[in-house]
C-alpha atoms as a PDB file:
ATOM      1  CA  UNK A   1     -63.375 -42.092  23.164  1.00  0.00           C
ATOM      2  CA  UNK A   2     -64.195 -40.445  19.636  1.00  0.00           C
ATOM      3  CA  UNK A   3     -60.834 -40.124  17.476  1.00  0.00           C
ATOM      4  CA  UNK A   4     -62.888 -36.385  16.130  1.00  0.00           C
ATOM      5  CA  UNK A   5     -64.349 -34.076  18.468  1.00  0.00           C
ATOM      6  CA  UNK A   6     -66.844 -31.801  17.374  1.00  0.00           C
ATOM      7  CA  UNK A   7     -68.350 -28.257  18.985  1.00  0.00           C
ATOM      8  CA  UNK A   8     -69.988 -25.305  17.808  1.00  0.00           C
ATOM      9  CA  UNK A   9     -69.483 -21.991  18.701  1.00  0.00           C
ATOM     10  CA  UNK A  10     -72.241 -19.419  17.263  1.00  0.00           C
ATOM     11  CA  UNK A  11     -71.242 -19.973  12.815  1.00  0.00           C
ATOM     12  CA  UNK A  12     -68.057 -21.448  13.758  1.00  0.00           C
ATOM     13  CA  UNK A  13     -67.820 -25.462  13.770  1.00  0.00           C
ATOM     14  CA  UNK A  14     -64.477 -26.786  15.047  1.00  0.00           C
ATOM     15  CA  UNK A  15     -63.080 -29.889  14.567  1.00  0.00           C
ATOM     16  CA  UNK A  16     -60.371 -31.608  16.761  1.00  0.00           C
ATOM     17  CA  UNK A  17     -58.319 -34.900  15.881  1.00  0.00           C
ATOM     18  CA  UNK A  18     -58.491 -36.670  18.911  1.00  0.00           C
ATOM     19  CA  UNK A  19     -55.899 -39.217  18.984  1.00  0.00           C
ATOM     20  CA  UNK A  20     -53.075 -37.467  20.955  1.00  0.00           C
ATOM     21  CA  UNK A  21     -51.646 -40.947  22.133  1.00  0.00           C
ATOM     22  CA  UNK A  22     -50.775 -41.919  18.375  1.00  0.00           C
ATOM     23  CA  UNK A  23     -49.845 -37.833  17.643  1.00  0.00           C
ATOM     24  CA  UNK A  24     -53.407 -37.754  15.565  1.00  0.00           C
ATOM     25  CA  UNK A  25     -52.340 -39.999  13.284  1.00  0.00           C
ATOM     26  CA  UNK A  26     -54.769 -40.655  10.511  1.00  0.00           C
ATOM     27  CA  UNK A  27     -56.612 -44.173  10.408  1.00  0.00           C
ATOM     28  CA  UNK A  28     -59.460 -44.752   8.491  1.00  0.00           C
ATOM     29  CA  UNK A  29     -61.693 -44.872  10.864  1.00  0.00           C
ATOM     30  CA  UNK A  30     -60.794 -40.815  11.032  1.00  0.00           C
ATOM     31  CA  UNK A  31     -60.274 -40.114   8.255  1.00  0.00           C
ATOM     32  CA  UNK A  32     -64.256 -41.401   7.170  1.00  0.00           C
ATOM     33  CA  UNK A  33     -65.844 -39.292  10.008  1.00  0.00           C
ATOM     34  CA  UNK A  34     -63.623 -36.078   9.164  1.00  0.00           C
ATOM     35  CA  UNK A  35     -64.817 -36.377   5.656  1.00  0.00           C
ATOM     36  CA  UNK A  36     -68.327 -36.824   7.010  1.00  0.00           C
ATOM     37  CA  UNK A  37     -68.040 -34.024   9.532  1.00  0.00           C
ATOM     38  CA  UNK A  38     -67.040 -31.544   6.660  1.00  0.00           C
ATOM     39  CA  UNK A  39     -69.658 -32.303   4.597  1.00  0.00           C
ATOM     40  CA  UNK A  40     -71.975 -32.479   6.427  1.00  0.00           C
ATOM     41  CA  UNK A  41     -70.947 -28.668   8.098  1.00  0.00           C
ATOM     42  CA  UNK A  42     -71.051 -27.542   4.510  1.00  0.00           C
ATOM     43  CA  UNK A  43     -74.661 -28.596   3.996  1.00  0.00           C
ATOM     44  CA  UNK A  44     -75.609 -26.906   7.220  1.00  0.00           C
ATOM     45  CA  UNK A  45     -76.832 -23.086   6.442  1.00  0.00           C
ATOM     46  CA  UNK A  46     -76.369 -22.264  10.282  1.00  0.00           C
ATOM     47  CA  UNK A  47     -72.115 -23.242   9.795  1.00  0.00           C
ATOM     48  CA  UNK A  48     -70.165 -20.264   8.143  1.00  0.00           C
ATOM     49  CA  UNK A  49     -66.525 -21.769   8.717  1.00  0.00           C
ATOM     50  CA  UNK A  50     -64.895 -24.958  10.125  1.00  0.00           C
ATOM     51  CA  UNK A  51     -62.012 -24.811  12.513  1.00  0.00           C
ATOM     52  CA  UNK A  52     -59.428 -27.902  12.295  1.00  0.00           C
ATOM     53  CA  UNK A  53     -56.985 -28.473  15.184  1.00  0.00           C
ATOM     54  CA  UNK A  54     -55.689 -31.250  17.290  1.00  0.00           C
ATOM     55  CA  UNK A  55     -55.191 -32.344  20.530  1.00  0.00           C
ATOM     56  CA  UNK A  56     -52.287 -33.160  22.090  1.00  0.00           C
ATOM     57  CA  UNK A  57     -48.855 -32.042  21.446  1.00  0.00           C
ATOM     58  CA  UNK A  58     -48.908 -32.948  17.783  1.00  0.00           C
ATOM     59  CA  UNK A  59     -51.286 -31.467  14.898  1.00  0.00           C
ATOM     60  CA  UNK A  60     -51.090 -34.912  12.768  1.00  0.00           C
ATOM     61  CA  UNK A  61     -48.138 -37.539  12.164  1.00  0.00           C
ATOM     62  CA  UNK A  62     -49.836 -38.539   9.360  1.00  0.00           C
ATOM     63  CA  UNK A  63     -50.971 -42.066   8.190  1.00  0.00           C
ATOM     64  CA  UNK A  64     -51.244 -44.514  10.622  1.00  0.00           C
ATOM     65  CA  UNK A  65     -48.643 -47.005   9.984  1.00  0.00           C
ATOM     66  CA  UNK A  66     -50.084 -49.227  12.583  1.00  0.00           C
ATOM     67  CA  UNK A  67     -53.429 -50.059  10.775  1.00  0.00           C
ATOM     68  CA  UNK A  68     -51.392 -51.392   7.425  1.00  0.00           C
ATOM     69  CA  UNK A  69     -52.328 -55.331   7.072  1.00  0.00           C
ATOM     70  CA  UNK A  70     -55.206 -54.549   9.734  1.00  0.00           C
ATOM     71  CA  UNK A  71     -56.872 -52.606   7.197  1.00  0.00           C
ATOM     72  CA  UNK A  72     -57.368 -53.265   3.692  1.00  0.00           C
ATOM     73  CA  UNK A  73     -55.424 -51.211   1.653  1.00  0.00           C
ATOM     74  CA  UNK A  74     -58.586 -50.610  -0.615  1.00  0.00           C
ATOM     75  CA  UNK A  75     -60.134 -49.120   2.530  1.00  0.00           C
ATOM     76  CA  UNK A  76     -57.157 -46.952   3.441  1.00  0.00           C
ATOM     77  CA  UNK A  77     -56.808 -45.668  -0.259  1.00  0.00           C
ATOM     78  CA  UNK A  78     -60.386 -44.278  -0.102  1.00  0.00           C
ATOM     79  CA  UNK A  79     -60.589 -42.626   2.756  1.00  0.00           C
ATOM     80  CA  UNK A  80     -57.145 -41.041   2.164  1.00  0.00           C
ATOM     81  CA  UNK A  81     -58.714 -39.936  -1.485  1.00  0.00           C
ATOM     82  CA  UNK A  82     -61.445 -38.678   0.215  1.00  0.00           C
ATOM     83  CA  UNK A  83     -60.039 -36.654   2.354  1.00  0.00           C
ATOM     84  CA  UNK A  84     -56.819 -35.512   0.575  1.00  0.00           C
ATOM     85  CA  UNK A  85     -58.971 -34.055  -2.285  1.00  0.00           C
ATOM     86  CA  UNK A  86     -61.459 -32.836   0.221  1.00  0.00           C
ATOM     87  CA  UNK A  87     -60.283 -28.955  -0.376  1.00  0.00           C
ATOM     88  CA  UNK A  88     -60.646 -28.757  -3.871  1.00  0.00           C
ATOM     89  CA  UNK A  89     -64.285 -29.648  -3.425  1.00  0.00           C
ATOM     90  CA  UNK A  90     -65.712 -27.166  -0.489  1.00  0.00           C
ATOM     91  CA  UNK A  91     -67.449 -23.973  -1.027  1.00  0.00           C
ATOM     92  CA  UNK A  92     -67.056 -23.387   2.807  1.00  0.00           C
ATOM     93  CA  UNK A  93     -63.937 -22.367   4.649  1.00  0.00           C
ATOM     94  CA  UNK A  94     -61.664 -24.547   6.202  1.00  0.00           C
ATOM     95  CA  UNK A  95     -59.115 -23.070   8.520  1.00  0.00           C
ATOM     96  CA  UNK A  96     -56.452 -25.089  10.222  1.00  0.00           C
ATOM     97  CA  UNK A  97     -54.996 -24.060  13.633  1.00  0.00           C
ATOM     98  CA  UNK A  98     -51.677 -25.774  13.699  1.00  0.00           C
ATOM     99  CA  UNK A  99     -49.997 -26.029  16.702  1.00  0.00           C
ATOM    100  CA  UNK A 100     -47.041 -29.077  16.688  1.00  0.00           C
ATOM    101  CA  UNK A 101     -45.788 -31.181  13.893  1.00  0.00           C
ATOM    102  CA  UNK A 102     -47.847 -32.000  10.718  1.00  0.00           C
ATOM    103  CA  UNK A 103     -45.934 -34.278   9.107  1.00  0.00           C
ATOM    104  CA  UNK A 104     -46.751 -36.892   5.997  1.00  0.00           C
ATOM    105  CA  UNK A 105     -50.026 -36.901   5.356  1.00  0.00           C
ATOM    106  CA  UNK A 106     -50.442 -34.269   8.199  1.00  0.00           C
ATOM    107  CA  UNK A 107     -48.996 -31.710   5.778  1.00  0.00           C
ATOM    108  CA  UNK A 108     -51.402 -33.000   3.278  1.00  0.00           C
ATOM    109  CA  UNK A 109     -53.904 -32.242   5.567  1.00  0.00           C
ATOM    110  CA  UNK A 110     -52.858 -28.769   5.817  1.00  0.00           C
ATOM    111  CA  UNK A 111     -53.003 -28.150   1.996  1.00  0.00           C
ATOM    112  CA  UNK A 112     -56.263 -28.891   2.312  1.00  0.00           C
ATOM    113  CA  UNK A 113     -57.380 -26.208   4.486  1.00  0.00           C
ATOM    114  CA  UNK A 114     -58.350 -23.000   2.730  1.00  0.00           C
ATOM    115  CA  UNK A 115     -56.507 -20.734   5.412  1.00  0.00           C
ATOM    116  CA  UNK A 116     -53.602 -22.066   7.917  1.00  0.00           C
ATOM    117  CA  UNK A 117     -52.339 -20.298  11.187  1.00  0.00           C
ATOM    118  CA  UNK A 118     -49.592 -22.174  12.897  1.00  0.00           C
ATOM    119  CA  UNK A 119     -47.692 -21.395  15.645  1.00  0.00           C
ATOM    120  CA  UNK A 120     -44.026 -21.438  16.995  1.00  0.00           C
ATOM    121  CA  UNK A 121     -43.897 -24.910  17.358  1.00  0.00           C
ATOM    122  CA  UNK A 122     -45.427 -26.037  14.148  1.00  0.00           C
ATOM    123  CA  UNK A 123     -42.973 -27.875  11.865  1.00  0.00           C
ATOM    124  CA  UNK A 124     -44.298 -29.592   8.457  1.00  0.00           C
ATOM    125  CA  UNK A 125     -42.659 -32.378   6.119  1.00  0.00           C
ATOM    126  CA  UNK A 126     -43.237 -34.648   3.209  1.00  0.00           C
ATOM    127  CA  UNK A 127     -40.904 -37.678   4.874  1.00  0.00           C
ATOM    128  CA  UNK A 128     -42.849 -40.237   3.137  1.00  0.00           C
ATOM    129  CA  UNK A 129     -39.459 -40.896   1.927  1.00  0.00           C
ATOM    130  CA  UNK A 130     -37.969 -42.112   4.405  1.00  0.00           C
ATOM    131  CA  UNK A 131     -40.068 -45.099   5.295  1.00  0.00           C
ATOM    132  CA  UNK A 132     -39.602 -46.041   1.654  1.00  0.00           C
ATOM    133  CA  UNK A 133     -42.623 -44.568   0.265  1.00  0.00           C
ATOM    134  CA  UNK A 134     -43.520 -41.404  -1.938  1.00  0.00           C
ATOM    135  CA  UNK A 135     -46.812 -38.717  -1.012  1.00  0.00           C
ATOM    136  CA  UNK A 136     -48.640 -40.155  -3.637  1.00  0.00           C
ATOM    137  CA  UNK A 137     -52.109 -38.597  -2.232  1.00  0.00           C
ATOM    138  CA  UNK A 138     -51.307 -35.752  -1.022  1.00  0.00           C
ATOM    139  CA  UNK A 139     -49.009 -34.358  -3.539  1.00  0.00           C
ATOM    140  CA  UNK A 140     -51.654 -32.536  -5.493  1.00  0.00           C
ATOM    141  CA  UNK A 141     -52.928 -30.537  -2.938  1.00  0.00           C
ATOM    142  CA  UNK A 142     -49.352 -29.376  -1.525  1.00  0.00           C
ATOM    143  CA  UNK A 143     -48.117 -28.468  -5.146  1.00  0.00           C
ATOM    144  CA  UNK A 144     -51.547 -26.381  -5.495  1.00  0.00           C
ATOM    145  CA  UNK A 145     -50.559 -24.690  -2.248  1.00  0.00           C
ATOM    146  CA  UNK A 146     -46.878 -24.063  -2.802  1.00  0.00           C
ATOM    147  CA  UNK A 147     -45.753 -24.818  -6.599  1.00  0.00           C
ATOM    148  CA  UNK A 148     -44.793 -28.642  -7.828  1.00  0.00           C
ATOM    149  CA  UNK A 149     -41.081 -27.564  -8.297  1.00  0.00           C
ATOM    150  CA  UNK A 150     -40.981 -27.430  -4.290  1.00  0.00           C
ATOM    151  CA  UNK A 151     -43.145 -30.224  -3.578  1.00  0.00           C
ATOM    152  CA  UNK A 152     -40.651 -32.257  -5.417  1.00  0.00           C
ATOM    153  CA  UNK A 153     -37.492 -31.129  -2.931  1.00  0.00           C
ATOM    154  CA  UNK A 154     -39.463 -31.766  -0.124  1.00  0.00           C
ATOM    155  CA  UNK A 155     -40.832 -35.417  -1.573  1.00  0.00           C
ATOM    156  CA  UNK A 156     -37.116 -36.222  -2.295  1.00  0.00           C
ATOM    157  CA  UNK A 157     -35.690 -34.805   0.840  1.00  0.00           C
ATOM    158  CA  UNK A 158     -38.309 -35.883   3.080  1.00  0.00           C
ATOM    159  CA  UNK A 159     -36.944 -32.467   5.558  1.00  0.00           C
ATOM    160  CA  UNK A 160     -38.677 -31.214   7.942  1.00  0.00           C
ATOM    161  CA  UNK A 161     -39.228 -27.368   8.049  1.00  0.00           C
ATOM    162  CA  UNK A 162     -40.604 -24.905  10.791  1.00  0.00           C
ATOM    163  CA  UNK A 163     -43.026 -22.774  10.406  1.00  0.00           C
ATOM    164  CA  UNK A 164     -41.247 -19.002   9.147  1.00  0.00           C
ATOM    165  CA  UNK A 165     -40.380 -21.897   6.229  1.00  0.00           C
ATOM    166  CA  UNK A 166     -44.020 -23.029   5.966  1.00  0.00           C
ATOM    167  CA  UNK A 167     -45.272 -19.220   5.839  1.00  0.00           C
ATOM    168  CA  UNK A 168     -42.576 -18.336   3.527  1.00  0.00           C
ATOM    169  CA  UNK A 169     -43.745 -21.144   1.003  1.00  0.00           C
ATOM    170  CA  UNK A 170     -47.283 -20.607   0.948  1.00  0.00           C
ATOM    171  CA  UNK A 171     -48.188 -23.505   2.948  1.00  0.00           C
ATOM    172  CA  UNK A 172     -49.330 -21.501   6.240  1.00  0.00           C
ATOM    173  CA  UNK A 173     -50.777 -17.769   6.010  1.00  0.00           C
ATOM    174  CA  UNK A 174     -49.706 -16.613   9.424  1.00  0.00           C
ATOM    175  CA  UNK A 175     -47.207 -17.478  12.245  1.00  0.00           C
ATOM    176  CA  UNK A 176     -48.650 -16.663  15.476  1.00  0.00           C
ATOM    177  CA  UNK A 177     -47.571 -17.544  19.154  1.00  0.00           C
ATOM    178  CA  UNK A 178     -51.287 -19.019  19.911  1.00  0.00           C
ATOM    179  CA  UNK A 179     -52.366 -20.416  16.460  1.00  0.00           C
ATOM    180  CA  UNK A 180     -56.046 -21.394  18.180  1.00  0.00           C
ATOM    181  CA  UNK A 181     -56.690 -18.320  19.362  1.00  0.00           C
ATOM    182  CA  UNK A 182     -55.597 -16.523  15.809  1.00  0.00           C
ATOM    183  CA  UNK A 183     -57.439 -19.000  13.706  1.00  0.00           C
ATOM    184  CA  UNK A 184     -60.726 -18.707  15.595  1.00  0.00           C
ATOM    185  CA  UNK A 185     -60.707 -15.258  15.441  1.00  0.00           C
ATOM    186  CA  UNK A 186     -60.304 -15.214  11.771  1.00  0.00           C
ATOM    187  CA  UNK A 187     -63.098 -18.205  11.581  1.00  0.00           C
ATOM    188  CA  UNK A 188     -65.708 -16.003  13.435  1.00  0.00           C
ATOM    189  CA  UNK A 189     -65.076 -12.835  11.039  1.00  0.00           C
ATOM    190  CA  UNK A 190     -65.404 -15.434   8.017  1.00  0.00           C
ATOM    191  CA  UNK A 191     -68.525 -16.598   9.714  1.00  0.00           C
ATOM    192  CA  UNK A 192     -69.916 -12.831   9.623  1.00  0.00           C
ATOM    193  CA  UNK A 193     -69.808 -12.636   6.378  1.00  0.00           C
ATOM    194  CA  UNK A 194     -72.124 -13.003   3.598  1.00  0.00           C
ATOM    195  CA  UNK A 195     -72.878 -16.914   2.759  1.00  0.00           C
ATOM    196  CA  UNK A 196     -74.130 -16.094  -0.672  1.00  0.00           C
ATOM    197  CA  UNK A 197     -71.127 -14.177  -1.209  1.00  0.00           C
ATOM    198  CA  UNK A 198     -68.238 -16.934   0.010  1.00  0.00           C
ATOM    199  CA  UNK A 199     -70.185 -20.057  -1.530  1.00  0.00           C
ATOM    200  CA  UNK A 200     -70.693 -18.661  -4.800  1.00  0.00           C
ATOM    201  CA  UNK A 201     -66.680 -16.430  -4.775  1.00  0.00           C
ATOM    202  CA  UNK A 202     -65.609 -20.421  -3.817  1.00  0.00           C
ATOM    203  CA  UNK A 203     -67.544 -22.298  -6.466  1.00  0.00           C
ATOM    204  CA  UNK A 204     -65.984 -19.873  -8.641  1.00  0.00           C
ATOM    205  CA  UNK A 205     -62.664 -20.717  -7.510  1.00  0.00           C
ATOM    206  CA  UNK A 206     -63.038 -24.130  -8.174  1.00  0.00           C
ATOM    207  CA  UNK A 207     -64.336 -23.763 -11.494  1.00  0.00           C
ATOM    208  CA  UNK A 208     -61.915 -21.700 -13.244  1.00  0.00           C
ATOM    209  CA  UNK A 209     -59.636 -23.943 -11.956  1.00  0.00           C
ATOM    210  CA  UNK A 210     -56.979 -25.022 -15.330  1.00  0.00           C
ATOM    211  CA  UNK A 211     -59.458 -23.079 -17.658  1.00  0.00           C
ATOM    212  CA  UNK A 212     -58.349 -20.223 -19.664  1.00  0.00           C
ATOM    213  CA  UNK A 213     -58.641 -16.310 -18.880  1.00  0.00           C
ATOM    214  CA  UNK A 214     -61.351 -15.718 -21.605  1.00  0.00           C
ATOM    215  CA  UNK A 215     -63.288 -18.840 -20.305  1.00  0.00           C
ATOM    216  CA  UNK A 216     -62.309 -17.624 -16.722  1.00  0.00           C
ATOM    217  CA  UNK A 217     -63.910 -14.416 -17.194  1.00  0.00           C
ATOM    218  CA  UNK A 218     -67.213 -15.682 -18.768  1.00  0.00           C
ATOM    219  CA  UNK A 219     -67.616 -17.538 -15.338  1.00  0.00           C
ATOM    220  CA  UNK A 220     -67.225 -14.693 -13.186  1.00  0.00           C
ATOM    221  CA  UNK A 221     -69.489 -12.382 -15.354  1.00  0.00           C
ATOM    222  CA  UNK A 222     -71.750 -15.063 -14.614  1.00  0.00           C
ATOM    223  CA  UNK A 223     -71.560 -15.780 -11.182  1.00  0.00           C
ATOM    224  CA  UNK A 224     -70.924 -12.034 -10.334  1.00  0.00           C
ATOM    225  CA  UNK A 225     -74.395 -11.349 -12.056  1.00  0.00           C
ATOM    226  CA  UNK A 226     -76.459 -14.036  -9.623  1.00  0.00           C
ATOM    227  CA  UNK A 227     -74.673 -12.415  -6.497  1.00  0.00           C
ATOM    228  CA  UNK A 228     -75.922  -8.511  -8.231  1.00  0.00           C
ATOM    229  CA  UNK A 229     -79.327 -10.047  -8.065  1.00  0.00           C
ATOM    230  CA  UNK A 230     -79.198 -11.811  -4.221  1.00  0.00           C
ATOM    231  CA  UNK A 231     -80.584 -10.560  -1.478  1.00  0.00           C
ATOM    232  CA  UNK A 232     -77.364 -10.501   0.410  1.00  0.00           C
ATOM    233  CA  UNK A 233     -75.643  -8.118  -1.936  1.00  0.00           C
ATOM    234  CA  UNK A 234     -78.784  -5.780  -1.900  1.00  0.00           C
ATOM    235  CA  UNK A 235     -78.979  -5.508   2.015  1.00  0.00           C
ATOM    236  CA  UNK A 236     -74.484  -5.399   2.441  1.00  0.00           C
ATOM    237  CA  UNK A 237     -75.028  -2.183  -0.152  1.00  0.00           C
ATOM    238  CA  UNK A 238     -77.729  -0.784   1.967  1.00  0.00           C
ATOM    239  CA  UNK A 239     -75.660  -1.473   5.222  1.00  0.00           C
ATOM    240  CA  UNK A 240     -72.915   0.131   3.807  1.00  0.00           C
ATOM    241  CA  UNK A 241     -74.892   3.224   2.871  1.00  0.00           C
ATOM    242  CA  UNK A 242     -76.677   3.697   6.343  1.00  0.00           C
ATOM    243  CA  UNK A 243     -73.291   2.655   8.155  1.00  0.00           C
ATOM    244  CA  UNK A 244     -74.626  -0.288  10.366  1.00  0.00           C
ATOM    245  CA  UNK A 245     -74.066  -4.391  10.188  1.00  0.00           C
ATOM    246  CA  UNK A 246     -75.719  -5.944   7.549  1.00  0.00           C
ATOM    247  CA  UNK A 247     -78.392  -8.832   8.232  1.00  0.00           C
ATOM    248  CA  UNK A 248     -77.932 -11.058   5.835  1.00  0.00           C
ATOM    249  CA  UNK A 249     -81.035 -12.830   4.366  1.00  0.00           C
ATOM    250  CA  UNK A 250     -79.623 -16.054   3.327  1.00  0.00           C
ATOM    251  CA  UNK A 251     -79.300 -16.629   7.427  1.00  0.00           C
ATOM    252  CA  UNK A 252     -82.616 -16.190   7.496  1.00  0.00           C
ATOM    253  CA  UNK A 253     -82.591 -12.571   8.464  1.00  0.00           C
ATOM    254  CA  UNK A 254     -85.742 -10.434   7.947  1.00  0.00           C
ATOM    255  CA  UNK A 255     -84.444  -6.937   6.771  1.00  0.00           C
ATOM    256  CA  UNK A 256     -87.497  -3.555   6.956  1.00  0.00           C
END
C-alpha cells in the first residue's frame, strides 16, 4: 500500500498521507515521494493547485520515531530538509486540509502550505520538546508563518493548541466544520485562475523575500511589466470588459 496517494480532479492535484496506522507519521520513504509529487505537480502546466490531507484520524504526528537507527540519520536529515523548506521554493499553491492533530513535524508541514483550512478537530504543536529534542527543521517555516517570538513559546512549551489558536496565530487561514470540503473549494477557484498571473505574483514573493522596499519595488516593476505584456493579462482585461470567463492562453486556450 503507497504511504502517498495521489488523484486529480480537473486543475486540482490532491495529495493524501497514507499511513493512518502510524497517524501519517513522516518516514523518509514519504517524505522523498511528497517532495517528488510536488515538484513534479509544479512542472505540470495542466496542475493549478495541490491539495494536502491525510487519511485517517490524524493529519500528521510528525517524524517517525520508529525509523531512527533503521534509517541513517543522513537520510532522514535530507528528506526532512527537503521537504520542510519545500514552501519557500513553489510558485504553485499548496493548500492543506487539516482535519486531526498535526503535531511535530506535522505542524511543520503545515507552515509549509501556502493556505491552511482546518477543522474542529485540528490541534497543532511544536512538542519536540518533550522527547528531548528541539524543531530544528521546521522552525523556519513556522516563525515565517506566525512570528519567531511565538515559535519560541511553543518550542519551549511543547503545548498543544486547537485550532481558533492556530487561526488566531496565523498558522491556519480558516476554521471550518469540513476542512476537505472548504479547502477544495478554495483549490478549484485557485485553479481558475490565471497561471501566468500566480507563478510569476509567487516568484515574486519569494524574491523580495529579506530585501529592502526600494529593491522590493524594482522587482515588482519588473515582474508586473512581463505579466502587462502576457497573453493572460490581455485576454482577463478583455473578459472583464465583455463580462464573460476568461480563457486563459497559457492553458493552451485559443481566444478569437
Amino acid at each position: 500500500m503507497s504511504a502517498l496517494l495521489t488523484a486529480r480532479a480537473g486543475r486540482v492535484l490532491r495529495l493524501t498521507l497514507n499511513r493512518p496506522e502510524k497517524r501519517n507519521a513522516l518516514n523518509a520513504e514519504l517524505c522523498i515521494d511528497l517532495v517528488r509529487a510536488i515538484q513534479d505537480a509544479q512542472d505540470d502546466a495542466s496542475v493549478g493547485a495541490i491539495l494536502l490531507t491525510g487519511n485517517g484520524p490524524s493529519f500528521c504526528a510528525g517524524m517517525d520515531l520508529g525509523e531512527l537507527g533503521q534509517t541513517s540519520t543522513a537520510v532522514i536529515d535530507r528528506a526532512h530538509e527537503e521537504l520542510f523548506t519545500l514552501g519557500a521554493r513553489l510558485v504553485k499553491p499548496l493548500i492543506a486540509a487539516v482535519h486531526g492533530p498535526a503535531l511535530g513535524g506535522g505542524t511543520g508541514l503545515v507552515a509549509n502550505c501556502h493556505i491552511v483550512v482546518a477543522s474542529n478537530q485540528a490541534t497543532f504543536g511544536l512538542t519536540e520538546i518533550r522527547l528531548g529534542l528541539w524543531p530544528f527543521l521546521v522552525y523556519r517555516a513556522v516563525s515565517a508563518a506566525i512570528g519567531d517570538r511565538r515559535t519560541l513559546e511553543l518550542s519551549l512549551t511543547g503545548r498543544i493548541f486547537d485550532a481558533r489558536e492556530a487561526r488566531a496565530l496565523g498558522l491556519a487561514h480558516e476554521v471550518e466544520p469540513d476542512a476537505v470540503i472548504r479547502a477544495d473549494f478554495i483549490a478549484e477557484s485557485i485553479a481558475a485562475f490565471s497561471p501566468t498571473a500566480i507563478r510569476s505574483g509567487m516568484s515574486y514573493v519569494q524574491q523580495v523575500r529579506d530585501r529592502g522596499w526600494t529593491e522590493s519595488g524594482e522587482v515588482a516593476r519588473r515582474i508586473r511589466g512581463e505579466v502587462f505584456e502576457s497573453g493572460d493579462f490581455r485576454e482577463g482585461l478583455q473578459a472583464f470588459r465583455e463580462k464573460r470567463r476568461p480563457l486563459w492562453p497559457s492553458l493552451g486556450n485559443v481566444v478569437d
